[in-house]
Protein backbone atom coordinates (compact mmCIF):
# COMPACT_ATOMS: atom_id res chain seq x y z
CA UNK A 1 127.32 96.80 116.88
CA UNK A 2 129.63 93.97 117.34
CA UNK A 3 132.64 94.46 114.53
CA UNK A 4 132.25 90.42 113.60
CA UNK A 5 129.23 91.42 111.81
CA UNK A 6 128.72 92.47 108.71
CA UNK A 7 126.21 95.55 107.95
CA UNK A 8 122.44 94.11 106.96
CA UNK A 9 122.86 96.56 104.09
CA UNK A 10 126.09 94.90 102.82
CA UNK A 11 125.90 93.12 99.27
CA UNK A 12 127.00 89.67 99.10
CA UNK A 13 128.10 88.12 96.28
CA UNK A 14 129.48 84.66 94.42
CA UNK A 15 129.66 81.94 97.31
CA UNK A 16 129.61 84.24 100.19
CA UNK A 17 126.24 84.53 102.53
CA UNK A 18 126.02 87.12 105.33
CA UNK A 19 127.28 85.83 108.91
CA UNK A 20 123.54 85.43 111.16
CA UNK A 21 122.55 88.31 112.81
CA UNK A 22 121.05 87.46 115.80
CA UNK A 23 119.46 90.95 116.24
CA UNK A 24 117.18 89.27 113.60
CA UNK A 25 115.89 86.48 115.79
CA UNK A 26 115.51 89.53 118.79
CA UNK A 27 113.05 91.29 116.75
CA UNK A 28 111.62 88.22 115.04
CA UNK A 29 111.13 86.26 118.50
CA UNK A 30 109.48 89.82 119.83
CA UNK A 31 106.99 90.06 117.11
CA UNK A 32 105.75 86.49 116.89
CA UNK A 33 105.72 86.44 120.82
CA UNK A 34 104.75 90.10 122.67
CA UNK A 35 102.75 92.07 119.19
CA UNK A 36 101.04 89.14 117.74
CA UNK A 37 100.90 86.55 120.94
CA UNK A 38 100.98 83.39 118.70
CA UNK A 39 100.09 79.92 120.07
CA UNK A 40 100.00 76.61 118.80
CA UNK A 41 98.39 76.04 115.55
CA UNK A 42 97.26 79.94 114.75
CA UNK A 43 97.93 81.08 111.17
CA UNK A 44 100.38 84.06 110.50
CA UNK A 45 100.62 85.49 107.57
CA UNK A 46 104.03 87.21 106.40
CA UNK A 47 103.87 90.29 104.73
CA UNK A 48 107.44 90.85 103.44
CA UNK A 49 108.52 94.41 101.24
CA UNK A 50 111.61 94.34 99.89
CA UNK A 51 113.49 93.01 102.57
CA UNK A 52 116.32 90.99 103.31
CA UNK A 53 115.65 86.60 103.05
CA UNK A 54 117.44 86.13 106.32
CA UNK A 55 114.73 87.91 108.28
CA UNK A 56 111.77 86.86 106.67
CA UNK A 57 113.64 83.09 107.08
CA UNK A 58 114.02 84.34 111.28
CA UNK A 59 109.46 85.02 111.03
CA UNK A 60 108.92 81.65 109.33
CA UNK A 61 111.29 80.07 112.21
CA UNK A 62 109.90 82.23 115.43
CA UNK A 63 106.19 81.80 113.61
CA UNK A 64 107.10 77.88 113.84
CA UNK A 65 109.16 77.68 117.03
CA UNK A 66 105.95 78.95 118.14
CA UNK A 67 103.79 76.06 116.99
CA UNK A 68 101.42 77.95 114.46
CA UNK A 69 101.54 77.80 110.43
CA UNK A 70 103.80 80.44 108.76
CA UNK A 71 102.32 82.06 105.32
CA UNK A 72 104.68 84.24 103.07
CA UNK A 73 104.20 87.03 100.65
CA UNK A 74 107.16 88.39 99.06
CA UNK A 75 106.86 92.43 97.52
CA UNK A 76 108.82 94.47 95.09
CA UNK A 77 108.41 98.20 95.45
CA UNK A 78 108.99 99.23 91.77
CA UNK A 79 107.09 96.51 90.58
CA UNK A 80 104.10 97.25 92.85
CA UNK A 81 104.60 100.76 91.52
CA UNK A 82 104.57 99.84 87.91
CA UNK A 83 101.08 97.48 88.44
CA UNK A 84 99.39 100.69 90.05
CA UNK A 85 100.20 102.88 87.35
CA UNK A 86 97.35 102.07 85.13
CA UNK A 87 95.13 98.89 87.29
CA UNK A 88 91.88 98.98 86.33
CA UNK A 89 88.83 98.28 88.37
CA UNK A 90 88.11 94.56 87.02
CA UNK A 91 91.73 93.84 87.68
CA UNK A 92 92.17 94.69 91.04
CA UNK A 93 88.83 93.26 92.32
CA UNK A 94 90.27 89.74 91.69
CA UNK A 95 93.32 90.74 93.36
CA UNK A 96 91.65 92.30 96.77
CA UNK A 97 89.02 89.23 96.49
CA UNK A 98 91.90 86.53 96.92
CA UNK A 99 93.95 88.30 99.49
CA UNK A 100 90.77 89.23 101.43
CA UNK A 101 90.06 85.63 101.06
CA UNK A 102 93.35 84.67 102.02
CA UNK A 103 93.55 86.80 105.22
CA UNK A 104 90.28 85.89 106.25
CA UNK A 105 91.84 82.51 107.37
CA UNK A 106 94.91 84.07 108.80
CA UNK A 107 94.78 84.75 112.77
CA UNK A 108 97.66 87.13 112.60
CA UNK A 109 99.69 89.36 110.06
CA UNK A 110 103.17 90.91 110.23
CA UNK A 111 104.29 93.59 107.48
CA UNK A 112 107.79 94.33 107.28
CA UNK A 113 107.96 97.21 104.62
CA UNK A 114 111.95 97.70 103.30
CA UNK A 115 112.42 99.26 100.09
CA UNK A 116 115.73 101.80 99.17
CA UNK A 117 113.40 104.82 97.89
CA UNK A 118 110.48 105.54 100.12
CA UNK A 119 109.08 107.56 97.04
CA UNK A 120 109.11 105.02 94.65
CA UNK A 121 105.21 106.13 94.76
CA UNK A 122 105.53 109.65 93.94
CA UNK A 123 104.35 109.57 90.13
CA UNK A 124 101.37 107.43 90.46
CA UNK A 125 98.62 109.54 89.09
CA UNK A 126 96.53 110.26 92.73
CA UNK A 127 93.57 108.66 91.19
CA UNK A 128 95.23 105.83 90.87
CA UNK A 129 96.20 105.52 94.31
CA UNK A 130 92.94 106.40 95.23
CA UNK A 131 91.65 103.44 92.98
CA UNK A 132 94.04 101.34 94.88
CA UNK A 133 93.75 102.22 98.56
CA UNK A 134 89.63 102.24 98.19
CA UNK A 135 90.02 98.68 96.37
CA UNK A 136 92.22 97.46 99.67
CA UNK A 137 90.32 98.60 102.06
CA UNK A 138 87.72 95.71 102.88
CA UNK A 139 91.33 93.53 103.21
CA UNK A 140 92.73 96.41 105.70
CA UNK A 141 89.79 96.72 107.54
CA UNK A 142 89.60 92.54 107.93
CA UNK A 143 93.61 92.42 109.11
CA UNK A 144 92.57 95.59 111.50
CA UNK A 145 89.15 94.12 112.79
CA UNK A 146 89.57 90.31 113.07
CA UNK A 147 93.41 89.56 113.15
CA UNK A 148 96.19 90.17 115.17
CA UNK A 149 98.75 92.13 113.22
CA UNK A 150 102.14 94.33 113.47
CA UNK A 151 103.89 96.35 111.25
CA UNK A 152 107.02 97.99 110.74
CA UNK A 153 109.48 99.59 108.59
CA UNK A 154 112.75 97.77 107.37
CA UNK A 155 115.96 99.74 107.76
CA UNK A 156 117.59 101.07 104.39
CA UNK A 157 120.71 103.81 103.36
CA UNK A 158 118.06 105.97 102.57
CA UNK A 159 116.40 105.99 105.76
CA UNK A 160 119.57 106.08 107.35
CA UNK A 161 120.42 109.55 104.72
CA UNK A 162 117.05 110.61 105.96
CA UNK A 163 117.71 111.10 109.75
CA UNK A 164 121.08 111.59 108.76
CA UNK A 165 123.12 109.11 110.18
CA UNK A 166 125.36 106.32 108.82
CA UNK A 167 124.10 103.20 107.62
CA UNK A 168 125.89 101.49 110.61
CA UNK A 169 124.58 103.83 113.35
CA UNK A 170 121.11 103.86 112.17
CA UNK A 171 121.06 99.98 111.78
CA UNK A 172 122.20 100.23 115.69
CA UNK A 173 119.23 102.61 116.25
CA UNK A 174 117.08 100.99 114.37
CA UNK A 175 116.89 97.28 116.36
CA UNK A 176 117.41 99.58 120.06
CA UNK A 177 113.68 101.24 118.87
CA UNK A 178 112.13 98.14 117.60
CA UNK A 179 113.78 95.37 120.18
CA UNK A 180 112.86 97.86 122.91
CA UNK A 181 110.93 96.30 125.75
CA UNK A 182 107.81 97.83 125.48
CA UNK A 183 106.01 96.25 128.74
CA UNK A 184 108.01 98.99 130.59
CA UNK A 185 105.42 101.21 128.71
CA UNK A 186 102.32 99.40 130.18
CA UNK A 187 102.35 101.32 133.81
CA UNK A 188 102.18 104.85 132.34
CA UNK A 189 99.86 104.41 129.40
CA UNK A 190 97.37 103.12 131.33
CA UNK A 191 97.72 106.55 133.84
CA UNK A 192 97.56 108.54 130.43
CA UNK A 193 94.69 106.13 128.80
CA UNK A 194 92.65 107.16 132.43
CA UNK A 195 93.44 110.75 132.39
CA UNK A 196 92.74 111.25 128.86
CA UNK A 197 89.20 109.62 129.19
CA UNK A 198 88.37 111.69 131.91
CA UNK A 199 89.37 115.18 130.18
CA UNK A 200 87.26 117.25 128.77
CA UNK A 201 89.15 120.52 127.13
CA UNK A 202 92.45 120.17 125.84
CA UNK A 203 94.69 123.15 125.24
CA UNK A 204 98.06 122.81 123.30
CA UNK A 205 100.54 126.21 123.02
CA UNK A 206 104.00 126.27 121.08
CA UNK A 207 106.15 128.22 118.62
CA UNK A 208 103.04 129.05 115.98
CA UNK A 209 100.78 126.61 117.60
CA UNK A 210 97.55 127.49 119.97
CA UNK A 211 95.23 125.07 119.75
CA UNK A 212 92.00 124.06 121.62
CA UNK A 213 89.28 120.85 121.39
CA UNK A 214 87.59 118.83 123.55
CA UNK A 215 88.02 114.62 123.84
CA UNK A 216 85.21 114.41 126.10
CA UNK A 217 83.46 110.70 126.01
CA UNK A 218 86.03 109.52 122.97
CA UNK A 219 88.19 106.43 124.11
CA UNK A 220 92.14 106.46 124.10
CA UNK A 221 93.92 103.87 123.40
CA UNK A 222 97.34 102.71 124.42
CA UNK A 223 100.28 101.66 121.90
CA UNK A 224 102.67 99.67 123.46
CA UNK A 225 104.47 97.57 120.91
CA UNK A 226 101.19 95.00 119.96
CA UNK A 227 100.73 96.74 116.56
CA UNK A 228 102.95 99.02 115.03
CA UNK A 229 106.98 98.73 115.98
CA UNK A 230 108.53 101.28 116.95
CA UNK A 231 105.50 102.28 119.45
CA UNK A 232 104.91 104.52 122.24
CA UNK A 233 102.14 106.61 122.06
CA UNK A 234 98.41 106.93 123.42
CA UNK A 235 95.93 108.21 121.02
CA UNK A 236 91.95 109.69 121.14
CA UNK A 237 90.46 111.90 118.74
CA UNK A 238 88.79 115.24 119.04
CA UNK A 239 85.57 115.91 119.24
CA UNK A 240 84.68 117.05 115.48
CA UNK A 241 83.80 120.01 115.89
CA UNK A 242 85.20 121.28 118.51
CA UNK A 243 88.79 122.13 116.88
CA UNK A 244 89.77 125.73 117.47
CA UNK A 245 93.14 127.97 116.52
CA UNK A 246 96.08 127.26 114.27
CA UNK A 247 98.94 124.85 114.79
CA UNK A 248 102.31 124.67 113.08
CA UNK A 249 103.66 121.38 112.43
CA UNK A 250 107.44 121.19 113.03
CA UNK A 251 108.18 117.89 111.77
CA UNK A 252 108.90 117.07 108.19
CA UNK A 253 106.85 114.79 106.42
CA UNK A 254 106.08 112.41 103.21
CA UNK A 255 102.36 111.67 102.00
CA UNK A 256 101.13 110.04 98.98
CA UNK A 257 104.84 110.30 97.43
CA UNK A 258 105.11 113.83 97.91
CA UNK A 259 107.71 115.83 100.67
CA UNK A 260 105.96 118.40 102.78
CA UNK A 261 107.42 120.97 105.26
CA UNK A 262 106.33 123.71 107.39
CA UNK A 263 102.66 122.60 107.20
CA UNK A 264 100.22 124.78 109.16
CA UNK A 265 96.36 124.12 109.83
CA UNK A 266 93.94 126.96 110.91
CA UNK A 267 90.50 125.60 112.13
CA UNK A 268 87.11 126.63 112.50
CA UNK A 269 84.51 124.73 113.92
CA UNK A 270 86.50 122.17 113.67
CA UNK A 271 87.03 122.40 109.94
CA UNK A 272 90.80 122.87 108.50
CA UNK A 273 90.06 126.48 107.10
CA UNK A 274 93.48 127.38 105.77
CA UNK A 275 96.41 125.34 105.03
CA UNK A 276 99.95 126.25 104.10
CA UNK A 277 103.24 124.28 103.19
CA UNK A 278 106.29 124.68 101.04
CA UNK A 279 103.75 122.61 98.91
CA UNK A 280 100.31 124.52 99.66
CA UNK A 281 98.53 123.25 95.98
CA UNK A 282 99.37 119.68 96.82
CA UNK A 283 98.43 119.93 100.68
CA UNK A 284 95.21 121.46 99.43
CA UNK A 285 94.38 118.92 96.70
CA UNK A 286 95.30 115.98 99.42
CA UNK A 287 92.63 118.00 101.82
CA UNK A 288 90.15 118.24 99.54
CA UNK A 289 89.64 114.43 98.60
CA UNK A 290 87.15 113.89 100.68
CA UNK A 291 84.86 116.26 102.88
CA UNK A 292 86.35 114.46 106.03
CA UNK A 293 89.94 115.33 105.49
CA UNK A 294 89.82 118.73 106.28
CA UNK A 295 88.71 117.37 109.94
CA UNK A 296 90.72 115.63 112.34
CA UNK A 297 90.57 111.80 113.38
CA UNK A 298 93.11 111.64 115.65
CA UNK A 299 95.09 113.28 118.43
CA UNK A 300 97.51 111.20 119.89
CA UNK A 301 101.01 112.19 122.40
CA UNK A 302 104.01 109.93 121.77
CA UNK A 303 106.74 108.97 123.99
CA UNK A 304 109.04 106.74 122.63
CA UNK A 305 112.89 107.08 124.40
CA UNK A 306 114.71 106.39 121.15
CA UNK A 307 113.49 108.41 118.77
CA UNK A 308 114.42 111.69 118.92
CA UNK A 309 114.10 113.52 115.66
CA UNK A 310 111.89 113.34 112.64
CA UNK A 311 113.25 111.08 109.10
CA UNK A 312 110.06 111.15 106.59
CA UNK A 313 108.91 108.06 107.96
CA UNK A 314 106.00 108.02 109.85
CA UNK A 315 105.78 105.20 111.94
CA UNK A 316 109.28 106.14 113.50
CA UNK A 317 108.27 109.71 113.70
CA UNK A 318 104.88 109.36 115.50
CA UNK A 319 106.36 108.67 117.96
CA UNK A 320 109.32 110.50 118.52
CA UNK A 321 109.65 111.40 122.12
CA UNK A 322 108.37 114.76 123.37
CA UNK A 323 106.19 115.16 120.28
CA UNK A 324 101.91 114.48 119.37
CA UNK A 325 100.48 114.19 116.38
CA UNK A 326 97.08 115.80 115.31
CA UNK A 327 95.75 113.91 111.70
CA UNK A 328 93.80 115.47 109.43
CA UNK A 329 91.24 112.29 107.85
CA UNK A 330 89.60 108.75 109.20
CA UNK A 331 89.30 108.56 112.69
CA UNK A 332 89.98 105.14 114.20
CA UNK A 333 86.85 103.29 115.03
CA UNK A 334 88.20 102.46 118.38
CA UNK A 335 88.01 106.30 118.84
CA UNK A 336 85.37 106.91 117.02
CA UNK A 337 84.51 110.53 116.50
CA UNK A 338 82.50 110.52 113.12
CA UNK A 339 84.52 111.24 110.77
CA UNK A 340 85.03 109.52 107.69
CA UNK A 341 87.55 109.97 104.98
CA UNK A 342 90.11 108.33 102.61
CA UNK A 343 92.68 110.44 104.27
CA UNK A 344 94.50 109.75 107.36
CA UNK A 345 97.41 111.83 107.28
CA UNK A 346 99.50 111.71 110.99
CA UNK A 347 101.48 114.90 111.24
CA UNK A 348 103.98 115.28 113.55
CA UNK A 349 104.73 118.79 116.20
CA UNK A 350 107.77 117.65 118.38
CA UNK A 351 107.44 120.13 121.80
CA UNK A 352 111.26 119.44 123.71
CA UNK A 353 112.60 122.08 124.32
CA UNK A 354 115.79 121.24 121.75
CA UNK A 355 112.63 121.78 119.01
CA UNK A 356 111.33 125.01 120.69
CA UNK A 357 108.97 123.88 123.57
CA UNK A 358 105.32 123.68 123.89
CA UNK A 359 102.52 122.55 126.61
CA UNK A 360 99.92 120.67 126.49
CA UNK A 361 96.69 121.18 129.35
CA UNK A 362 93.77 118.90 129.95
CA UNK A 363 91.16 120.70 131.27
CA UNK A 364 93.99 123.54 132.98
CA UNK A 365 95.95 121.16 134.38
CA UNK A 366 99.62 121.12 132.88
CA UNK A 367 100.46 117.88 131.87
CA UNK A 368 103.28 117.90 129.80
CA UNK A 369 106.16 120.67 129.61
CA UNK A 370 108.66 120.62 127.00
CA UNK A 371 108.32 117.43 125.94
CA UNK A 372 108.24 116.06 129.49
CA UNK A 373 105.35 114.73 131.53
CA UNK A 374 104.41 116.01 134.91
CA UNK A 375 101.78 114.09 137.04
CA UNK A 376 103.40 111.87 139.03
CA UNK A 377 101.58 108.82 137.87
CA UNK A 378 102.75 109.90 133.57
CA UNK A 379 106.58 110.34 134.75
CA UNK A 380 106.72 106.67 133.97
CA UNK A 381 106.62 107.73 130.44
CA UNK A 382 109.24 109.95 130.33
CA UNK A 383 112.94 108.81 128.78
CA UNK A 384 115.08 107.82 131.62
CA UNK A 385 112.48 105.62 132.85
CA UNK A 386 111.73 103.76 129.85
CA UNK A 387 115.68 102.67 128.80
């Protein structure tokens, strides 16, 4: 990072305003013009959490400089926290019915999420954030369904603590993941998209992992940059039943508030039949919400060159290069696979051989080794070809 400029992090005060970062108009220019493709006279809707005026200014300029309509919505974390604590049914019914209202107008949507304590959620009572994420789901579903949309994280000190780096060097690593170009992806996920909808049997082996399912006649579905930033990954889902053996999830992870390690799922019929963590009551209590969270809804294998190691935050670490994720909960209806649930829980096993190896097979054929694909036509996806 250029020493003229000051860290996003840094607190201004009195007269003094932070020099412009143009790494701000990178990413904002990227997500108004490759994830949400806005033209003239669309309607984008500006979802900003607890982040910094300058770049939700930079969306309302690219959203503009692209000739559509910019919307804003500005969020505080600990307030947000505060109103879920004890919302009531009647009260959040008018809230859900004017932002469903709201987005039903909107063509596209962009969430930046920022925010210093990615907890800040951890003492909500669950049934309240239960209350709250079945109250918000017709307006999820509507952004998903009908509207364009993107989301992404906003960089903080705490994430930077979390994949324990300086502020400065993860601000540099944060805008090389999310100003990445992602068309370089487009070659090779459309290889894996084709070879995944053609397999049948899927076998996956690694330090406490052995696990077997089928994703025959389920879709997969390429992430390239158009929805969630950082990106890289292609995903399916199993068939429901069909879930066999035990895997052992390396990556550390945050759900509902709450820090989990060392998860590991046993399955049956494709029914999670034993689960473990350094927090087994609360892994169990999250599993039993719903009959559909102790099955899986997705299975997806990520690739992206950047990320390299796991920080609690799950749309960086879904797609950490080398690694695939295998979600207990709601299946995608894109790949749909039956199952329904309020869960959808991505947990993340990294295979490189740095994080103790691992293969994956589709249908006996080795496909990926150690993190790194082998077909010819899925090299595309591996590191040095994506930088």
């Amino acid at each position: 990072m250029p020493s003229s400029l000051p860290s996003l992090f840094q607190v201004f005060i009195a007269d003094w305003a932070p020099l412009h970062d143009p790494r701000l108009d990178k990413l904002a220019k990227s997500l108004v013009s490759f994830s949400t493709s806005l033209k003239k006279g669309d309607k984008a809707l500006i979802d900003a959490f607890d982040i910094p005026p300058e770049m939700t200014i930079a969306l309302v300029r690219a959203v503009r400089g692209a000739g559509a309509l910019p919307f804003e919505q500005l969020h505080q974390s600990t307030v947000t926290r505060e109103m879920a604590l004890e919302a009531v049914d009647a009260q959040l019914d008018i809230t859900f019915a004017a932002e469903l209202a709201r987005m039903k107008k909107m063509d596209a949507y962009i969430a930046i999420r920022g925010g210093s304590n990615i907890t800040e959620m951890s003492d909500v009572p669950p049934k309240q954030l239960k209350l709250v994420a079945r109250k918000m789901k017709p307006v999820l579903d509507w952004r998903v369904k009908k509207a364009r949309w993107c989301v992404l994280r906003w960089p903080s000190p705490s994430m930077a603590q979390l994949a324990g780096m300086s502020t400065e060097a993860f601000e540099k690593f944060y805008f090389d993941v999310c100003t990445l170009d992602y068309a370089k992806m487009i070659p090779g996920m459309k290889a894996l998209k084709t070879l995944m909808e053609r397999t049948d049997k899927v076998h996956i082996q690694g330090p406490g992992t052995d696990l077997k399912f089928s994703i025959k006649g389920i879709a997969a579905i390429p992430c390239g940059g158009k929805h969630n930033i950082p990106d890289g990954e292609v995903f399916t889902a199993p068939v429901k039943n069909s879930v066999e053996g035990h895997i052992s999830y390396n990556a550390p992870t945050i759900y509902q508030g709450t820090a989990f390690d060392n998860v590991r799922l046993v399955f049956k019929a494709g029914r999670i039949v034993e689960a473990t963590a350094n927090n087994t009551a609360k892994l169990n209590a999250i599993l039993d919400s719903d009959p559909g969270a102790r099955y899986i809804g997705e299975f997806a294998i990520a690739f992206n060159p950047h990320i390299l190691k796991p920080m609690r935050d799950i749309l960086f670490d879904e797609k950490i290069s080398g690694s695939f994720h295998f979600t207990p909960g709601q299946c995608y209806e894109d790949t749909e696979n039956g199952n329904r649930s309020q869960v959808h829980w991505d947990l993340v096993n990294i295979q490189r051989a740095d994080w103790g190896g691992g293969t994956i097979h589709f249908d006996g054929k080795l496909i990926r080794e150690n993190g790194v694909f082998v077909p010819k036509a899925l090299q595309a996806l591996n590191p040095e070809n994506l930088v």
